[in-house]
Protein backbone atom coordinates (compact mmCIF):
# COMPACT_ATOMS: atom_id res chain seq x y z
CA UNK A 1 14.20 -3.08 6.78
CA UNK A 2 13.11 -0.75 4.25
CA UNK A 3 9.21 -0.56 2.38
CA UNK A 4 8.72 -3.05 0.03
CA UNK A 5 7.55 5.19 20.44
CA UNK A 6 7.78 5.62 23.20
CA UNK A 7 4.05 5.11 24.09
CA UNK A 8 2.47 8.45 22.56
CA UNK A 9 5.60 9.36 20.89
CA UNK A 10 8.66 7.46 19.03
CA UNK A 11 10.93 9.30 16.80
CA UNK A 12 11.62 7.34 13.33
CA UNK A 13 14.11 8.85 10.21
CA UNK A 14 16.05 6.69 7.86
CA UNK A 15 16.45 8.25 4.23
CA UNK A 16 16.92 5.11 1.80
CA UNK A 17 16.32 4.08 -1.49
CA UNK A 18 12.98 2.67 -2.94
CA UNK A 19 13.86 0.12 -5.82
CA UNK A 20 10.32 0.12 -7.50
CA UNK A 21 8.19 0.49 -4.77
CA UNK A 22 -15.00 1.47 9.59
CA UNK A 23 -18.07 -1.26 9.44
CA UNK A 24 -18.49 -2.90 12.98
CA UNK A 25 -18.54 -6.34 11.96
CA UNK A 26 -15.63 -9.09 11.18
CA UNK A 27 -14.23 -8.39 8.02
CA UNK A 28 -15.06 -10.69 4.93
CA UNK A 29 -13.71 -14.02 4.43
CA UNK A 30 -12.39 -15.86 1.78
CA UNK A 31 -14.76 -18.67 0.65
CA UNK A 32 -14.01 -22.08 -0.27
CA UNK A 33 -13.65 -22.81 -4.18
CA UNK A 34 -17.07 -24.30 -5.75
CA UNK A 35 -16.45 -27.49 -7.46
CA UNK A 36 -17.13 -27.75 -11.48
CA UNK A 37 -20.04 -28.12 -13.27
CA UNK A 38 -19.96 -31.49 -14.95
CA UNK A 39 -19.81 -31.38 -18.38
CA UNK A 40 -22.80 -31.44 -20.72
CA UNK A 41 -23.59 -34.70 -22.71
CA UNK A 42 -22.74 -34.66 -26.49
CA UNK A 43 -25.75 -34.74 -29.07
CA UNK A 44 -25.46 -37.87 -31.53
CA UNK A 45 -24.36 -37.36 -34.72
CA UNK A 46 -26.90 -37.45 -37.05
CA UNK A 47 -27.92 -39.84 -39.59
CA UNK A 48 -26.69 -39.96 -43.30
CA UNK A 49 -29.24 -38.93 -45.89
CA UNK A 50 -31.09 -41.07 -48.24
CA UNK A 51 -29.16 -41.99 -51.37
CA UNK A 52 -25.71 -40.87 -50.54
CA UNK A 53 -25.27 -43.80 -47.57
CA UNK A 54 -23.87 -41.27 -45.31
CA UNK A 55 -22.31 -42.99 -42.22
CA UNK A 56 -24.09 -42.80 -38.78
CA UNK A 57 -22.86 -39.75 -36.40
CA UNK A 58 -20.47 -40.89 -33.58
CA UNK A 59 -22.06 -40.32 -30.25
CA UNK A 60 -20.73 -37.20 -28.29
CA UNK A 61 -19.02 -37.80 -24.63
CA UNK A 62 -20.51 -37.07 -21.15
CA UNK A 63 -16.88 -36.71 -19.15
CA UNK A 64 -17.68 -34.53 -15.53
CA UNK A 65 -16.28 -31.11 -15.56
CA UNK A 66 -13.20 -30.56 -13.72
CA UNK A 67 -13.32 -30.06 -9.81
CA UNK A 68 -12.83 -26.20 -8.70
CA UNK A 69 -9.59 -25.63 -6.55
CA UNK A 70 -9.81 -25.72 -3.43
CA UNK A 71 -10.20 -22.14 -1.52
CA UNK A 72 -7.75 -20.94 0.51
CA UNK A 73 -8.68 -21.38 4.38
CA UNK A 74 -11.43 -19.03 5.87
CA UNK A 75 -9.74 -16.04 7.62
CA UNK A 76 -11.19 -13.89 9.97
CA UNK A 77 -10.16 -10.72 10.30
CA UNK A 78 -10.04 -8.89 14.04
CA UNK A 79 -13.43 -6.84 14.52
CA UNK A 80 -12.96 -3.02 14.90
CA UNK A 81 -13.47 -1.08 18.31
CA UNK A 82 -13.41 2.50 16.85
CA UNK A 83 -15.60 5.21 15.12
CA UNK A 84 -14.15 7.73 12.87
CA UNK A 85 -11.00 5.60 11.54
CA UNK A 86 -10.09 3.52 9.53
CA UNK A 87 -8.65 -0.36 9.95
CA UNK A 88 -6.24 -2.00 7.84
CA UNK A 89 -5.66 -5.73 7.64
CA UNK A 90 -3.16 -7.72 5.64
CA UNK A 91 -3.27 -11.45 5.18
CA UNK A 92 0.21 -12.81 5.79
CA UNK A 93 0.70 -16.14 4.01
CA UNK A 94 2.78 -18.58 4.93
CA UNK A 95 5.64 -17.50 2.40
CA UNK A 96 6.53 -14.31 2.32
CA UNK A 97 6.39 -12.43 -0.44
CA UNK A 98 9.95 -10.82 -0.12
CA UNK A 99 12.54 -13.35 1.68
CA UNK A 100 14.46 -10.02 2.37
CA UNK A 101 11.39 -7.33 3.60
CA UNK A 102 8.66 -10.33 4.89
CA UNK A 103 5.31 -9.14 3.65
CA UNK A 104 3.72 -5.87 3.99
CA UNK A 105 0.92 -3.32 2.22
CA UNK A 106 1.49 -0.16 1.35
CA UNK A 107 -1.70 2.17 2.59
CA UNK A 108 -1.15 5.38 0.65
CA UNK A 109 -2.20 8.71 0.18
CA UNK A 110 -0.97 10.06 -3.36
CA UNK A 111 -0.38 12.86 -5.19
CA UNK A 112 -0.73 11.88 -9.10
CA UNK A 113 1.21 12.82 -12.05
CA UNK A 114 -0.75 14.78 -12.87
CA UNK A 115 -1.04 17.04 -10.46
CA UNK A 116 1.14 19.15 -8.15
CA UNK A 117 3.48 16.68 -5.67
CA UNK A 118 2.66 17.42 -1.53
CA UNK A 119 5.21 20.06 -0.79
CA UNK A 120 6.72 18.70 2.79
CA UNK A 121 9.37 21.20 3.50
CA UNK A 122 7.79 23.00 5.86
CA UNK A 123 6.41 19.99 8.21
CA UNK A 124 8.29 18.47 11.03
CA UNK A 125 6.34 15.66 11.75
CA UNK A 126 3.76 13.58 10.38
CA UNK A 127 1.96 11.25 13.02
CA UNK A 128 -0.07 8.45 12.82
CA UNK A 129 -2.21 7.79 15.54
CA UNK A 130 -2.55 3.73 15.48
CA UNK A 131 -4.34 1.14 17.73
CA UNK A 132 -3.40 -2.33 17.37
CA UNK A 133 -5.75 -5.65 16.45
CA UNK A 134 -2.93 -7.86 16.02
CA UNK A 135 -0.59 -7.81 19.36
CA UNK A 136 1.91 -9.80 17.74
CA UNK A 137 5.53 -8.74 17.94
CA UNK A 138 6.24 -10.31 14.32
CA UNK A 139 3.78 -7.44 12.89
CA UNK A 140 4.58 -3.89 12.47
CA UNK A 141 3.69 -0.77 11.03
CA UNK A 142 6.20 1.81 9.41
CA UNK A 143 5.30 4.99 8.31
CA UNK A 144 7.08 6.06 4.66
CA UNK A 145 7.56 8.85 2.32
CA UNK A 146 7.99 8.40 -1.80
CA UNK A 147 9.11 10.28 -4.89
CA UNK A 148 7.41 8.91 -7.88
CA UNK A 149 7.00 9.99 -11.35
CA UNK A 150 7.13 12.15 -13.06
CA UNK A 151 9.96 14.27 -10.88
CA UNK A 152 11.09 10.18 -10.49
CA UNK A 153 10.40 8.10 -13.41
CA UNK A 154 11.64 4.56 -11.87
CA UNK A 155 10.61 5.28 -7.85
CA UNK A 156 13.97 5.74 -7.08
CA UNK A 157 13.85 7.65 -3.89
CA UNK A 158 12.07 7.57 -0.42
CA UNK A 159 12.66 7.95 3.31
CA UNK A 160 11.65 4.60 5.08
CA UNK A 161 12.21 4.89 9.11
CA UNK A 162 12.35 1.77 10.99
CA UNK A 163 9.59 -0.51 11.43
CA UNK A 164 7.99 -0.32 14.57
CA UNK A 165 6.85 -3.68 16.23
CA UNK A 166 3.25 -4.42 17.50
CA UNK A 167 4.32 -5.60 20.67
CA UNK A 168 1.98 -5.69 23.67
CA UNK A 169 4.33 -3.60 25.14
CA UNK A 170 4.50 -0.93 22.70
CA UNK A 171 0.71 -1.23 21.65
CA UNK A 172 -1.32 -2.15 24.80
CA UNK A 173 -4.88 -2.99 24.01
CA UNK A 174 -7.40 -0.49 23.20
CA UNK A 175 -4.91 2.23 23.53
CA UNK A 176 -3.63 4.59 21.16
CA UNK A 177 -0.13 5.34 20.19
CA UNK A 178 0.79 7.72 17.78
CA UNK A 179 3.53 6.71 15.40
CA UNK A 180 5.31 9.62 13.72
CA UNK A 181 7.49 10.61 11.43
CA UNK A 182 10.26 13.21 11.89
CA UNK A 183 9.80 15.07 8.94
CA UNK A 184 11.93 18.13 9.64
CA UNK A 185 15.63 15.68 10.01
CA UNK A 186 15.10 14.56 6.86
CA UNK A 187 17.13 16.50 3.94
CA UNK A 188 16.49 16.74 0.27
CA UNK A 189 13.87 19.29 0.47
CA UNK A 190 14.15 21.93 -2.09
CA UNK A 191 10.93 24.17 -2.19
CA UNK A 192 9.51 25.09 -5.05
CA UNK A 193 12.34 26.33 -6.57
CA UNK A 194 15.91 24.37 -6.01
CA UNK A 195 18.52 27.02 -7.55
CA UNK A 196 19.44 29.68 -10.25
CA UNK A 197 17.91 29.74 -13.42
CA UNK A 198 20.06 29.30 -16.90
CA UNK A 199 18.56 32.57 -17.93
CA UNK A 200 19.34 34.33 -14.68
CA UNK A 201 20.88 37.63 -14.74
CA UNK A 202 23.77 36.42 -13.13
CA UNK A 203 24.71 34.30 -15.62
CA UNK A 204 24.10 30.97 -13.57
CA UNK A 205 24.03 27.27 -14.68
CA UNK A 206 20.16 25.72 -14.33
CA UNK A 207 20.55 22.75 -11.44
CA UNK A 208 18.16 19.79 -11.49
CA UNK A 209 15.32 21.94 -9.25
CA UNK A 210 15.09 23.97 -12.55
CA UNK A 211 15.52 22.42 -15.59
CA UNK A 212 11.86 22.27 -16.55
CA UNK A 213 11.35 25.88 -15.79
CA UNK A 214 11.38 27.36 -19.25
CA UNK A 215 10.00 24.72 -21.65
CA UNK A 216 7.78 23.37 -18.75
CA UNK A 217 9.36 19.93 -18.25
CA UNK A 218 10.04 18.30 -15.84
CA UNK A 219 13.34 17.69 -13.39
CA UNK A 220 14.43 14.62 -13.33
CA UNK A 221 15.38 13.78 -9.13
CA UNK A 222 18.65 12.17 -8.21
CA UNK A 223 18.23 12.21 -4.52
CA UNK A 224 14.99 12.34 -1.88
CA UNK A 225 13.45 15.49 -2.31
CA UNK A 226 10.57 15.54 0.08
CA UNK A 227 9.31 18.67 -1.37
CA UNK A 228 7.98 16.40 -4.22
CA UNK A 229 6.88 13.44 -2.59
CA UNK A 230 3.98 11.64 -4.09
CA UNK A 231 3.38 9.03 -1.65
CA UNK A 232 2.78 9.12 2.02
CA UNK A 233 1.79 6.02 3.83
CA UNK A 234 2.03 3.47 6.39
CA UNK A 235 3.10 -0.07 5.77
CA UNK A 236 1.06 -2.77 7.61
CA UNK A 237 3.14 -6.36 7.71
CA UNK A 238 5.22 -9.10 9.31
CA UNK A 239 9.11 -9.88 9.00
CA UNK A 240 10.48 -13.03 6.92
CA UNK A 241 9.82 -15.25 9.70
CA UNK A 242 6.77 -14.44 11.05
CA UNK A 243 4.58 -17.19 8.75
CA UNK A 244 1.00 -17.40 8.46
CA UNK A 245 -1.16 -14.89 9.98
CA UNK A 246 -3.19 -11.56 10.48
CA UNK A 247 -1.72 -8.00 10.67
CA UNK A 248 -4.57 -5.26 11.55
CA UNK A 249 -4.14 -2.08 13.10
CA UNK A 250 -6.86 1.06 13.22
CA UNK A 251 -5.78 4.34 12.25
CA UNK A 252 -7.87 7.17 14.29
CA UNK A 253 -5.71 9.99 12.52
CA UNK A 254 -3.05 11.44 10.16
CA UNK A 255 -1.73 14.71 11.79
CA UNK A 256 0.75 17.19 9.91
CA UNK A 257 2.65 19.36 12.21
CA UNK A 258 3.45 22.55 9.97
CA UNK A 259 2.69 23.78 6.71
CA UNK A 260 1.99 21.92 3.48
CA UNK A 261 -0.50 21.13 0.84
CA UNK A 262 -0.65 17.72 2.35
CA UNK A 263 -3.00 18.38 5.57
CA UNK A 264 -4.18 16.48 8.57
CA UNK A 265 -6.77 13.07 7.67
CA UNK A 266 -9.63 12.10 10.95
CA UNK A 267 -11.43 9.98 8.57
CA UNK A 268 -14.79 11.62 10.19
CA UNK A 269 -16.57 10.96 7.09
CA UNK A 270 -14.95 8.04 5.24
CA UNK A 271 -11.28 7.28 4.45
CA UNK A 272 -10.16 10.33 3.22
CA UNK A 273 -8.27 9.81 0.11
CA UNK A 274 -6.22 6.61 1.97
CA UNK A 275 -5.62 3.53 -0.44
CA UNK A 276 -3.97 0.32 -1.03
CA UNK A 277 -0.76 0.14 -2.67
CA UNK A 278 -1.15 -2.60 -4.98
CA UNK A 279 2.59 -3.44 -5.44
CA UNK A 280 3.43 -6.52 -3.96
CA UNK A 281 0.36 -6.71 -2.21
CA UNK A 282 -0.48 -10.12 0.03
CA UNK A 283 -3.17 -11.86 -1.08
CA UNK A 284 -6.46 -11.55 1.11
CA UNK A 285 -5.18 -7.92 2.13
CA UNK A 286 -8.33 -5.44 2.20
CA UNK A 287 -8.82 -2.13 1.05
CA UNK A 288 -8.53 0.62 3.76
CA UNK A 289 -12.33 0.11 5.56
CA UNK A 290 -13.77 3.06 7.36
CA UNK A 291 -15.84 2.34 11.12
């Protein structure tokens, strides 16, 4: 299954293609839909003036307003058991947003267009030290890697491991199991500079690492190049099958093994840059919430 281990260790690398990609207390719940306000009685018309035998004003109606829909039921999400992390919690409906990938959010940390991608070719691994709310072996988390504009205008390219179950096995309570990704097996990192130059002395042809040099654009990718990756996150979700339901795991820490402009994440102080992917995104699913 692609985006949408052992206990303390399980080793996860896939490279595949991306086609468009804490408070202590329960978190909130959706309400039930208030009813509508019943409509407001019309004035009467008013009467003709003097001389000119104006007819009489029809009398305006007094219909109800419509009823409000109905809210979805309450849900109530798992309470946290942690300090310093974060929890995220997706609402899986009953049909699944993808027939093919089930249901899932994307919590991301992102490098924008604007500014330099994270530079991964020097990190081996990047683990995510989870906890599980849900022990439900139809929810899983999978850690993921993305190219995005501008070096990949359409979101072409990522590396998307396999999903790792939250099976009672795998994720005992109150434990914590870190989840990581095997950065160094994965190819398509070029640095910050790919090849030779066009205006090289020796006369070789510019590849697709360099064609921006000169006039300062920008290369267009064809492949995974983790040394521009713009996205790295963990998706939080349930398979096809699973139906309705709660997904919530904590996340205690994000630790880079290596060297990179992307560094480790203990959300000691908040949530550290971590967000929610709004592509496809379940309805009900919170926003990364720091304990």
């Amino acid at each position: 299954m692609r985006s949408f281990l052992t206990l303390g260790s399980i080793s996860l690398v896939t490279v595949a293609a991306f086609v468009a990609c804490g408070d202590d207390s329960n978190g909130p719940t959706n309400t039930a839909g208030t009813g509508g306000s019943a409509g407001a009685s019309g004035s009467a018309g008013s009467a003709g003036t003097a001389g000119a035998g104006g007819g009489s004003g029809s009398a305006g109606t007094s219909s109800g307003g419509s009823a409000g829909a109905a809210g979805s039921p309450a849900v109530t999400f798992p309470t946290a058991n942690c300090t310093a992390c974060v929890q995220l919690s997706v609402e899986i409906p009953a049909t699944p947003t993808s027939a093919t990938n089930g249901s899932q959010a994307g919590y991301i940390f992102s490098a924008p267009a604007t500014a330099a991608p994270f530079d991964l070719t020097n990190v081996t691994t990047i683990t995510w030290r989870v906890q599980a709310l849900s022990s439900n072996a139809n929810c899983f988390v999978q850690p993921v890697l993305q190219n995005a504009p501008p070096e990949d205008p359409n979101y072409s390219f990522g590396s998307y491991p396999a999903t790792v179950p939250l099976t009672a096995a795998a994720f005992p309570p109150n434990t914590w199991v870190d989840v990581p990704m095997d950065v160094a097996a994965i190819g398509g990192g070029t640095g910050a500079d790919a090849g030779v130059d066009a205006g090289d002395a020796g006369g070789g042809t510019a590849d697709a690492g360099d064609a921006g040099d000169a006039g300062g654009g920008t290369a267009v990718l064809t492949a995974f190049d983790k040394s521009k990756t713009r996205t790295i996150g963990l998706n939080v979700g349930a398979g096809p099958t699973a139906g309705a339901g709660i997904c919530s795991v904590e996340v205690d820490s994000v630790t880079v093994a290596g060297t990179s402009n992307f560094t480790t994440k203990t959300f000691d102080t908040g949530v550290d840059g971590l967000s929610l992917n709004m592509y496809m995104v379940p309805p009900g699913t919170l926003a990364p919430v720091a304990h």
